[in-house]
PDB file of N, CA and C in Angstrom:
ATOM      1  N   UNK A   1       0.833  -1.175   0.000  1.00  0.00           N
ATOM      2  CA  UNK A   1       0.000   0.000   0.000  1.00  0.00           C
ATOM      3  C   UNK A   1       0.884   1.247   0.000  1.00  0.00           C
ATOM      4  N   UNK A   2       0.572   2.166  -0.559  1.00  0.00           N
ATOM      5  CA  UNK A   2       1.402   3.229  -0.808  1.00  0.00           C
ATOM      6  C   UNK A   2       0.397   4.059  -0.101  1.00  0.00           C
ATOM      7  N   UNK A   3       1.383   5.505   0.605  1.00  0.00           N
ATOM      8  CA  UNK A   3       0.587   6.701   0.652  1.00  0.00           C
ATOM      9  C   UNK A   3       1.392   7.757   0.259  1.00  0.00           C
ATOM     10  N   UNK A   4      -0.174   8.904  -0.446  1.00  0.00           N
ATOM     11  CA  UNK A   4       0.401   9.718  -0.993  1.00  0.00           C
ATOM     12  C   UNK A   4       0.623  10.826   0.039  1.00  0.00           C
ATOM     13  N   UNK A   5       2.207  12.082   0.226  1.00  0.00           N
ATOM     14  CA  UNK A   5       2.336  13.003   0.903  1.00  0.00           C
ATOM     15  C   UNK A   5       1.142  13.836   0.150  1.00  0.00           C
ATOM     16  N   UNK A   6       0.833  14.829   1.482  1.00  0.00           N
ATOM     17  CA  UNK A   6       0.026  15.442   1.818  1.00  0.00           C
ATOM     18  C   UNK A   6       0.738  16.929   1.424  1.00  0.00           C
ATOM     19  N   UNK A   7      -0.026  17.709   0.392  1.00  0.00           N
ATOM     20  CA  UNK A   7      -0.003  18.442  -0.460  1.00  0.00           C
ATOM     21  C   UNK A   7       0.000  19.899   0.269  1.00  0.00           C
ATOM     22  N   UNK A   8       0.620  21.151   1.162  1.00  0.00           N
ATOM     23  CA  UNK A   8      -0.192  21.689   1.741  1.00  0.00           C
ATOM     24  C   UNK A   8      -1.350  22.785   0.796  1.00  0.00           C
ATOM     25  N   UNK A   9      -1.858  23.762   1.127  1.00  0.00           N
ATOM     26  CA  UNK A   9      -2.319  24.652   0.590  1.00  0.00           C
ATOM     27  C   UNK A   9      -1.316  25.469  -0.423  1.00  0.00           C
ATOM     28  N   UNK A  10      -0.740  26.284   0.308  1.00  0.00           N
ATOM     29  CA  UNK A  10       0.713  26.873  -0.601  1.00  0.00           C
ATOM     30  C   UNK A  10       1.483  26.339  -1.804  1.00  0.00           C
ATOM     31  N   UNK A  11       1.692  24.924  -1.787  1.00  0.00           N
ATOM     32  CA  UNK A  11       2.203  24.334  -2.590  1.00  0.00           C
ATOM     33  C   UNK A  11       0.941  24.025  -3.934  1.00  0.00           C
ATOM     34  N   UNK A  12       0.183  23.676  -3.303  1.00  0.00           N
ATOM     35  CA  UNK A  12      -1.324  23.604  -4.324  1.00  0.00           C
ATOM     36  C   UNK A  12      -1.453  25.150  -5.068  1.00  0.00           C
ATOM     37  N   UNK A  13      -1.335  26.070  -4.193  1.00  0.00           N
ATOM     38  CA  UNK A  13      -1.342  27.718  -4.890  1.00  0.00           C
ATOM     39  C   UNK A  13      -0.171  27.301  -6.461  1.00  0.00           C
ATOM     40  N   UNK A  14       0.461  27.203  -5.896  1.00  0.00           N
ATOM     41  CA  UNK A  14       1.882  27.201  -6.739  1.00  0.00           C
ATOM     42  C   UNK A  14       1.235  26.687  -7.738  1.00  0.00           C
ATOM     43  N   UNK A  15       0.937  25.132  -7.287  1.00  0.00           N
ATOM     44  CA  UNK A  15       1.210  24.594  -8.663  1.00  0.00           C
ATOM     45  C   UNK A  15       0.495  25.049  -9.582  1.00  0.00           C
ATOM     46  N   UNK A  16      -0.885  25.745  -9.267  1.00  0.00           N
ATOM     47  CA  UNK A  16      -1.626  25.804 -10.077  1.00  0.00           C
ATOM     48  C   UNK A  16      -1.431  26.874 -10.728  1.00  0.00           C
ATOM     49  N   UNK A  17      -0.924  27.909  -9.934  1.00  0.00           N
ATOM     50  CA  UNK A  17      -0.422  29.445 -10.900  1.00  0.00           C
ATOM     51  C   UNK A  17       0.548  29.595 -12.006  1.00  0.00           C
ATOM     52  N   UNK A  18       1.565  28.196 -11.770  1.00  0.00           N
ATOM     53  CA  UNK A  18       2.575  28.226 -12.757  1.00  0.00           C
ATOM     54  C   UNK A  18       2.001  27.800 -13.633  1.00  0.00           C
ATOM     55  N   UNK A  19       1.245  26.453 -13.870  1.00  0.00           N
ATOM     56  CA  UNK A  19       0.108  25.690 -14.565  1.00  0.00           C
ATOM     57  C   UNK A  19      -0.692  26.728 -15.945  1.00  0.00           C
ATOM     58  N   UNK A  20      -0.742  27.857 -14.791  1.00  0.00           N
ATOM     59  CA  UNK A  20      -1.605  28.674 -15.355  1.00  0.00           C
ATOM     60  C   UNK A  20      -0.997  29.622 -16.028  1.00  0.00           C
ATOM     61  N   UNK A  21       0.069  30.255 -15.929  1.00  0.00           N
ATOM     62  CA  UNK A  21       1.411  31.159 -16.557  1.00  0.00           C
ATOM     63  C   UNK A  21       1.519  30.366 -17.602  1.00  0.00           C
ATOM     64  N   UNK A  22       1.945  29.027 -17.470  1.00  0.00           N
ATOM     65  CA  UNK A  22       2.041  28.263 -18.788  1.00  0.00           C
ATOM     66  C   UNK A  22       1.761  28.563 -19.684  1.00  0.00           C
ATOM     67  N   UNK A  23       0.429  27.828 -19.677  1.00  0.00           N
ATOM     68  CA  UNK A  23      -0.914  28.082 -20.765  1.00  0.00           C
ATOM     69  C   UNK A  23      -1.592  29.282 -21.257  1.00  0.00           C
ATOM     70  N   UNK A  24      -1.079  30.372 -20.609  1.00  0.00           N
ATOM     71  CA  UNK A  24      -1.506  31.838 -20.803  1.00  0.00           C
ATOM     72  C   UNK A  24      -0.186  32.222 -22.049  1.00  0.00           C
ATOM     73  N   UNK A  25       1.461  31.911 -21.565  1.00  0.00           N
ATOM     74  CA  UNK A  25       2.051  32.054 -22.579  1.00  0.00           C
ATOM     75  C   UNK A  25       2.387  31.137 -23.529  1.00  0.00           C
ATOM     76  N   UNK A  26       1.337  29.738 -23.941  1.00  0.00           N
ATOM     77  CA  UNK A  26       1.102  29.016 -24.623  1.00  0.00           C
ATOM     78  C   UNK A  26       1.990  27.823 -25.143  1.00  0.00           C
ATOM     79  N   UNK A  27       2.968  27.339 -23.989  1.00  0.00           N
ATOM     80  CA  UNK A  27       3.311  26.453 -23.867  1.00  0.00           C
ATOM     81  C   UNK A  27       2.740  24.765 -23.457  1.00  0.00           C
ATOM     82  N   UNK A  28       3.043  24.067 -24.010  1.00  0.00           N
ATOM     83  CA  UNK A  28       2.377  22.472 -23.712  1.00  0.00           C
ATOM     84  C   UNK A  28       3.833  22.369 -21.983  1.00  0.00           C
ATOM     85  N   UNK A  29       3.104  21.653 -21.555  1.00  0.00           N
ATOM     86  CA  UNK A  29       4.076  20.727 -20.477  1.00  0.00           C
ATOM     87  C   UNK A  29       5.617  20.452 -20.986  1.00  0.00           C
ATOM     88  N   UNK A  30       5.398  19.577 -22.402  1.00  0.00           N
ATOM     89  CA  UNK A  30       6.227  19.509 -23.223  1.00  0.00           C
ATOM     90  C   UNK A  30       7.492  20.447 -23.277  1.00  0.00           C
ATOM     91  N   UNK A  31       6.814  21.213 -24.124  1.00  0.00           N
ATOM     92  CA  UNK A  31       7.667  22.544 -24.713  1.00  0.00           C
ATOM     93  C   UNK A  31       8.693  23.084 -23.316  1.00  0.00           C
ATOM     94  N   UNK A  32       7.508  23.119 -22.389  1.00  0.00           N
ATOM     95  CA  UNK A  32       8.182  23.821 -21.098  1.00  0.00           C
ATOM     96  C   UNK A  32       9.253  23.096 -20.855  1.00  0.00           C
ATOM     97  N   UNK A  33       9.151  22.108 -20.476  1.00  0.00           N
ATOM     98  CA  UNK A  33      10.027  21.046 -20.019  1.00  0.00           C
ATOM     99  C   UNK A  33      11.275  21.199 -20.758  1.00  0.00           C
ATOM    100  N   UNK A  34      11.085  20.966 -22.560  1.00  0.00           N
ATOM    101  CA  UNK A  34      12.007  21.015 -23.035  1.00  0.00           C
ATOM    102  C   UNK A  34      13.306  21.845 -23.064  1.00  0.00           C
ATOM    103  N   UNK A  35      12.717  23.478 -22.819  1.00  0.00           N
ATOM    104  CA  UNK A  35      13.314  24.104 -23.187  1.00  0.00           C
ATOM    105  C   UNK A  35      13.204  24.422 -21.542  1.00  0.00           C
ATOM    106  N   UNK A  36      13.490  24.262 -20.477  1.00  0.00           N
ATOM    107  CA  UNK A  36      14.042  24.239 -19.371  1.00  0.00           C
ATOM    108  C   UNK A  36      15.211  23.292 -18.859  1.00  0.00           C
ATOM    109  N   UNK A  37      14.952  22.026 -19.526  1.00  0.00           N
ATOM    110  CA  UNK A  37      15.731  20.761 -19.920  1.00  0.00           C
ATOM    111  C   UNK A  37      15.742  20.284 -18.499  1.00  0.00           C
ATOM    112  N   UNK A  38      14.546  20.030 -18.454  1.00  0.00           N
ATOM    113  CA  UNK A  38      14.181  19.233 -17.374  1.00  0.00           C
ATOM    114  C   UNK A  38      13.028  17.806 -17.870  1.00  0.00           C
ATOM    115  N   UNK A  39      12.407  16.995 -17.411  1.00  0.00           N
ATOM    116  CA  UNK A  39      11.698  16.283 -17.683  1.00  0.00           C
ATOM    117  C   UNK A  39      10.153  16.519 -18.040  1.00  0.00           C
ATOM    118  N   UNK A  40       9.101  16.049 -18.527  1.00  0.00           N
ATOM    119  CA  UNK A  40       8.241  16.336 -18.829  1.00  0.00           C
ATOM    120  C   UNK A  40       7.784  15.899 -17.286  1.00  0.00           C
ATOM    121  N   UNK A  41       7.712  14.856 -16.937  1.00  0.00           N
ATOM    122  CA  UNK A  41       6.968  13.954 -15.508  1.00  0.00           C
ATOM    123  C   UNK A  41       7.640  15.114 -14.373  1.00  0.00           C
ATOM    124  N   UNK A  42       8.701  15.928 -14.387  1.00  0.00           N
ATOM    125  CA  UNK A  42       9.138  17.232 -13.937  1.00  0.00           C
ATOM    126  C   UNK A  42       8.037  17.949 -13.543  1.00  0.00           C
ATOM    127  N   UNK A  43       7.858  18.593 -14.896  1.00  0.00           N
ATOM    128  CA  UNK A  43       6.910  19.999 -15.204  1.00  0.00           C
ATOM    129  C   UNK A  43       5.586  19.318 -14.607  1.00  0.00           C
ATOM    130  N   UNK A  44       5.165  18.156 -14.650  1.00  0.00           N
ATOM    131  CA  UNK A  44       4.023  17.588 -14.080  1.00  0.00           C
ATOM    132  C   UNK A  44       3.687  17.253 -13.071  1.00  0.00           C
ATOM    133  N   UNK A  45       4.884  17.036 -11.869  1.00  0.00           N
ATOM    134  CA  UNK A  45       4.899  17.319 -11.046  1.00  0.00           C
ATOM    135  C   UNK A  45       4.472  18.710 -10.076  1.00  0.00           C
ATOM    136  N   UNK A  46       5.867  19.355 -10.428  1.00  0.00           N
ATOM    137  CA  UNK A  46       5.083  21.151 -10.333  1.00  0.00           C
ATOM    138  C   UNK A  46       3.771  21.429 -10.560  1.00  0.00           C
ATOM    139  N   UNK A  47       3.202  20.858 -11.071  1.00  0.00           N
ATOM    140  CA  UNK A  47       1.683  21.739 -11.918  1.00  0.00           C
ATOM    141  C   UNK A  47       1.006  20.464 -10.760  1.00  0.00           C
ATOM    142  N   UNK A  48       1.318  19.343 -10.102  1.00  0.00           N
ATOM    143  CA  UNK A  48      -0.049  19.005  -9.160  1.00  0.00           C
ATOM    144  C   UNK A  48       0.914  18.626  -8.535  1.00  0.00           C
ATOM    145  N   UNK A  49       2.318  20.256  -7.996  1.00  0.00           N
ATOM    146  CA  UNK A  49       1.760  20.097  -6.239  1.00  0.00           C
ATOM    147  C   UNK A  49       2.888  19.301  -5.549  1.00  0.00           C
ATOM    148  N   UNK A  50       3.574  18.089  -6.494  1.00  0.00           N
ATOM    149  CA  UNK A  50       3.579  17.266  -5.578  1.00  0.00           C
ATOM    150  C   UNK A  50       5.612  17.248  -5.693  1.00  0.00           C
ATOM    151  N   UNK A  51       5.925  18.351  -6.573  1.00  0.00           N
ATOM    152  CA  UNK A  51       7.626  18.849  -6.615  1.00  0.00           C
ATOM    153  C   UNK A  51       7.184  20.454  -6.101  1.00  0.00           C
ATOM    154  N   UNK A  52       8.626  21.057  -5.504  1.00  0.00           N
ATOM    155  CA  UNK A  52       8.241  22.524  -5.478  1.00  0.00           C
ATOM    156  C   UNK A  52       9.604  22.624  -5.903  1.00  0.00           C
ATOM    157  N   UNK A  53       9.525  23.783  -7.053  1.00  0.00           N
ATOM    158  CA  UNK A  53      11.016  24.213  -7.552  1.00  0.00           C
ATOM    159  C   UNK A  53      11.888  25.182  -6.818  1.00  0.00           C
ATOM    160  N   UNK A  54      13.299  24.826  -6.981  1.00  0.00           N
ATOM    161  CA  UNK A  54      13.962  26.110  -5.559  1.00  0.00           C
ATOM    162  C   UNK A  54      14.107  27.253  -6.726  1.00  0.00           C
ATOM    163  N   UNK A  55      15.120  28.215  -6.148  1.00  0.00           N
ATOM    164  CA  UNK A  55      15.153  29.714  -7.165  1.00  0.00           C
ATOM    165  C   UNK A  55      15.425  29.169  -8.103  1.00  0.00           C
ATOM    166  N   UNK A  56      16.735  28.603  -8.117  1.00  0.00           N
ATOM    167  CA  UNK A  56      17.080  28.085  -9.484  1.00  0.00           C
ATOM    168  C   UNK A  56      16.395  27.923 -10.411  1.00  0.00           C
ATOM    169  N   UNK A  57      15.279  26.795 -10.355  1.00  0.00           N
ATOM    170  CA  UNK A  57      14.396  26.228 -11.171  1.00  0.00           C
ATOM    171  C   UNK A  57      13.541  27.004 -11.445  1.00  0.00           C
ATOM    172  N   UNK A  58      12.754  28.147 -10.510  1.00  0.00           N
ATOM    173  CA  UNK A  58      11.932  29.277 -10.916  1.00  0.00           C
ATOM    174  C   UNK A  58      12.532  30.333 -12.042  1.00  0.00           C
ATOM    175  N   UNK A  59      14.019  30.614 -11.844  1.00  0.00           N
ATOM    176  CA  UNK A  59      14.562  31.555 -12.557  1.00  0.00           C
ATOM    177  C   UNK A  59      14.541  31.245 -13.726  1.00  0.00           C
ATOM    178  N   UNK A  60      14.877  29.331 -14.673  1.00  0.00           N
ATOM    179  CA  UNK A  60      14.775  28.944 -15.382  1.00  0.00           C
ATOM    180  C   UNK A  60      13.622  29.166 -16.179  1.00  0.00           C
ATOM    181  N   UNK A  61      12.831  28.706 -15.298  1.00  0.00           N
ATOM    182  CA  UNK A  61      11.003  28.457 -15.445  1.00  0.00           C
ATOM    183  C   UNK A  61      10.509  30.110 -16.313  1.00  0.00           C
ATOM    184  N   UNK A  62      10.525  31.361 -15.353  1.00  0.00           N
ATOM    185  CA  UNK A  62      10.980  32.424 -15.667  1.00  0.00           C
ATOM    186  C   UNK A  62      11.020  32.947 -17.075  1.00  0.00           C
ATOM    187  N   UNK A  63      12.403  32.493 -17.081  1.00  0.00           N
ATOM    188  CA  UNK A  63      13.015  33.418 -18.206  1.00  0.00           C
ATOM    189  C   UNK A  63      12.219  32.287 -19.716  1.00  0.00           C
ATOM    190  N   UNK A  64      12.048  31.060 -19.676  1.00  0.00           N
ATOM    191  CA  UNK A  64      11.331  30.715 -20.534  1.00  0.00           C
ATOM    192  C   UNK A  64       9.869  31.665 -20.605  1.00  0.00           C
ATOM    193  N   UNK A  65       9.302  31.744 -19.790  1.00  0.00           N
ATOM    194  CA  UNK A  65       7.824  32.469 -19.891  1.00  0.00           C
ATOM    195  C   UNK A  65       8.359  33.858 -20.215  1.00  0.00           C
ATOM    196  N   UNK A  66       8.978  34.064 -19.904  1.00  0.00           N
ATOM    197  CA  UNK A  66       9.580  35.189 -20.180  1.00  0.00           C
ATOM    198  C   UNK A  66       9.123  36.459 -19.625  1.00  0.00           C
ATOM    199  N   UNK A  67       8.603  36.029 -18.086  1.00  0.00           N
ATOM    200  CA  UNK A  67       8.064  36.490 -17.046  1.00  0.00           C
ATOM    201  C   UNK A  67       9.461  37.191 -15.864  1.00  0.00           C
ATOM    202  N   UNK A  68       9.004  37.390 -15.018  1.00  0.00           N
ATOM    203  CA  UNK A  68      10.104  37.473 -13.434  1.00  0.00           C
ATOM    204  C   UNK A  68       9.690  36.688 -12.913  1.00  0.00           C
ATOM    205  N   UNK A  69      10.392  36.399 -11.936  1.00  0.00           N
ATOM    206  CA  UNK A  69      10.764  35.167 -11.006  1.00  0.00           C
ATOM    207  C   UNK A  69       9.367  35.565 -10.013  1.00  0.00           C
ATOM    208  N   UNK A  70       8.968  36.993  -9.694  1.00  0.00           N
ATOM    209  CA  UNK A  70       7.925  36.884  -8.894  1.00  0.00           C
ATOM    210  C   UNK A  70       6.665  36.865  -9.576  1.00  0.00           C
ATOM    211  N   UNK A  71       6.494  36.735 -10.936  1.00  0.00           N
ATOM    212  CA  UNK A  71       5.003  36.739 -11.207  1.00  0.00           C
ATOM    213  C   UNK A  71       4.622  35.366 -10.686  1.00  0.00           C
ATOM    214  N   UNK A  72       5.415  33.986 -11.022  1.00  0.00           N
ATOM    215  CA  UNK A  72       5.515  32.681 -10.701  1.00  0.00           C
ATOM    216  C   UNK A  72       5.227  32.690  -9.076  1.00  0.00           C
ATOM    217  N   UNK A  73       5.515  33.237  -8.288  1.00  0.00           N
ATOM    218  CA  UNK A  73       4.716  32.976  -6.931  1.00  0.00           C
ATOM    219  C   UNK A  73       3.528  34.131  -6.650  1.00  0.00           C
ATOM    220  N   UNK A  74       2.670  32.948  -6.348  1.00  0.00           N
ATOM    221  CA  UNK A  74       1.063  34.020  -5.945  1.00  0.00           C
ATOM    222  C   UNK A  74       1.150  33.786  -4.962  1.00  0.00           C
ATOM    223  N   UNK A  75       2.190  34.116  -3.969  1.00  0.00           N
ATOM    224  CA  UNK A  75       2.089  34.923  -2.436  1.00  0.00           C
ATOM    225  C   UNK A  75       2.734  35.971  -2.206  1.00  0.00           C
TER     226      UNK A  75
END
């Protein structure tokens, strides 16, 4: 039997805002992934919650959207 960790609120914010940055600047999971050069099962993580990226990975994340590092956190 497996259990799954427990997701808090904050991290659920996250995932879903980056999720949502995504698809606003019209990237697939894919694309993102690619051109971050990280994994697709990565980027899918992030988006439900269940990875949280450190600066690093935001700054990456970022400059692909071609956003700042703080639009990516909605706190």
């Amino acid at each position: 039997m497996t259990t799954k960790a427990k997701i808090n609120e904050k991290d659920l914010k996250l995932a879903r805002h980056l999720q949502k940055i995504r698809k606003e600047k019209g990237f697939t999971q894919e694309e993102l992934a690619e051109k971050v050069g990280v994994t697709l099962t990565y980027i899918g993580y992030l988006e439900l919650g269940y990875k949280i990226p450190n600066m690093h990975m935001l700054q990456k994340i970022a400059e692909v959207l071609n956003v700042k590092v703080k639009e990516l956190i909605p706190f």
